[in-house]
Protein backbone atom coordinates (compact mmCIF):
# COMPACT_ATOMS: atom_id res chain seq x y z
CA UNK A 1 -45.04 -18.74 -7.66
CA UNK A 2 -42.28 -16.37 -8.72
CA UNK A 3 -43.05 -14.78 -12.78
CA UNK A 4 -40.47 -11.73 -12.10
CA UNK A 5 -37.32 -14.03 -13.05
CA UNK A 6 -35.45 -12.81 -15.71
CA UNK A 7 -34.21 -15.02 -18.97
CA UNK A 8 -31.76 -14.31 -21.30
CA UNK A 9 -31.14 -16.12 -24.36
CA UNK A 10 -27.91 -15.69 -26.52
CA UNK A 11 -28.30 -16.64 -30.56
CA UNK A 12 -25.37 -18.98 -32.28
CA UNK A 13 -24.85 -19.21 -35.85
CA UNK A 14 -22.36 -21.86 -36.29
CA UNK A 15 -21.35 -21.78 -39.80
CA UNK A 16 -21.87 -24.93 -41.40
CA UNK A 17 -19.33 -26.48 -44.37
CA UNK A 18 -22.16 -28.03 -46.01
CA UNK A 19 -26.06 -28.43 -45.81
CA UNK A 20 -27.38 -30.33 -42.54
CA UNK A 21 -30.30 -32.76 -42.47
CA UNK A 22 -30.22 -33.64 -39.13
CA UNK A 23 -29.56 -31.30 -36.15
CA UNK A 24 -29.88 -33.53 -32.50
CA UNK A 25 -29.24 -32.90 -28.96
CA UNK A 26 -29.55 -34.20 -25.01
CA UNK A 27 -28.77 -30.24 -23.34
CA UNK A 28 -27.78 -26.57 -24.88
CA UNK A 29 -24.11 -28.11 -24.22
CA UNK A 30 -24.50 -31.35 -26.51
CA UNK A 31 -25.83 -30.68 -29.86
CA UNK A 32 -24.63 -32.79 -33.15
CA UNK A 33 -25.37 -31.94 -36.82
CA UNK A 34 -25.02 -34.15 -39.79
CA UNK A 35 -25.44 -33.48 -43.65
CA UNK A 36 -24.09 -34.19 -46.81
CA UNK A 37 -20.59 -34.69 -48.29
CA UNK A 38 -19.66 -36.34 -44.67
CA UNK A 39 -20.61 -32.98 -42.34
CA UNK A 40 -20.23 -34.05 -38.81
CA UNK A 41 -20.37 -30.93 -36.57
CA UNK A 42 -20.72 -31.02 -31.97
CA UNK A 43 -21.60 -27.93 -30.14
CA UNK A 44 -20.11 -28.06 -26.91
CA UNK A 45 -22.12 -25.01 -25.47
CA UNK A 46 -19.37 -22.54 -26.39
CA UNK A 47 -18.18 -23.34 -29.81
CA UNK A 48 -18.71 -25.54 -32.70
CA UNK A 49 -16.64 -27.71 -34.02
CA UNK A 50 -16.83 -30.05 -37.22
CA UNK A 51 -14.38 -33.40 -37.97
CA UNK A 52 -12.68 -33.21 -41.74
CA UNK A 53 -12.11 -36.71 -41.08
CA UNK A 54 -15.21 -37.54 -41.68
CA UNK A 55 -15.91 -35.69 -44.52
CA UNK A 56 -16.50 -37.34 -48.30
CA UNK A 57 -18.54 -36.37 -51.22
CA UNK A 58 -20.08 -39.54 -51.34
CA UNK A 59 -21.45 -40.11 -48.05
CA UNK A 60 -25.13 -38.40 -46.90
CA UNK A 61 -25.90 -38.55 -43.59
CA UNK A 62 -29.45 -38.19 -42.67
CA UNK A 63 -30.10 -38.22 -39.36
CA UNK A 64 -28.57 -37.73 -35.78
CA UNK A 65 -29.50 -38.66 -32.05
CA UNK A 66 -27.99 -38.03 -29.04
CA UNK A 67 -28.71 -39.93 -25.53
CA UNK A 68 -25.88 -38.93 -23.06
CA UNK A 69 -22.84 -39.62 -24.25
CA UNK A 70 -23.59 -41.22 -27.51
CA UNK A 71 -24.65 -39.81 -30.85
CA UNK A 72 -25.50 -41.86 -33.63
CA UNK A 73 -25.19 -40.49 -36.82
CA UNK A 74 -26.61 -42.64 -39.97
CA UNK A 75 -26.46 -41.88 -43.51
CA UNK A 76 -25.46 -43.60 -46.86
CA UNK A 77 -22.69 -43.48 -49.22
CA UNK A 78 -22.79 -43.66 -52.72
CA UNK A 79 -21.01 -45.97 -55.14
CA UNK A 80 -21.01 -45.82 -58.99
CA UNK A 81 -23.67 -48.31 -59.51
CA UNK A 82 -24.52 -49.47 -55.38
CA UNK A 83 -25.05 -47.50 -52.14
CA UNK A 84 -23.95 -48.68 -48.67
CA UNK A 85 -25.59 -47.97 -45.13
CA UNK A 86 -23.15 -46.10 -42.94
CA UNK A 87 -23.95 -46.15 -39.08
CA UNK A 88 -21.35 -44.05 -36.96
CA UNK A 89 -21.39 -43.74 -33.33
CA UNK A 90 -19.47 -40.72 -31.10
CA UNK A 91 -18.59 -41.81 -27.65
CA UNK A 92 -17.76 -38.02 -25.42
């Protein structure tokens, strides 16, 4: 067994528009984040990028998985007197 190969890592500090609760991912090329106010952020293994579309101040999305091409990103959003369940899934 070969223990003379040589690694190198490289560190990425995408700048997130809000806080992130959930940070998922299937390879160093596919990575999703998800927080509050609506922040929806992909990693594409060379740059980040985030969807304003997505983005509200009252929706908190809590968690994120990623199998394959899918990432499912769930959260709530927040009414004046009821909350709702939001459930959004990314197709690549």
């Amino acid at each position: 067994q070969d223990n003379n190969k040589e690694f190198s890592f490289e560190r990425i500090t995408p700048i997130f528009s809000d806080v992130a609760f959930g940070m998922s991912g299937d390879k160093s090329n596919n990575i999703f984040v998800a927080g509050q106010k609506g922040l929806v952020g992909h990693y594409n293994g060379y740059s980040y990028k985030e969807f304003p579309e997505i983005k509200s101040n009252s929706v908190y999305f809590n968690s994120v998985s990623v199998k394959g091409n899918i990432a499912c990103i769930v959260g709530d959003k927040s009414g004046s007197f009821s909350s709702k369940a939001i459930i959004y899934l990314f197709n690549k």
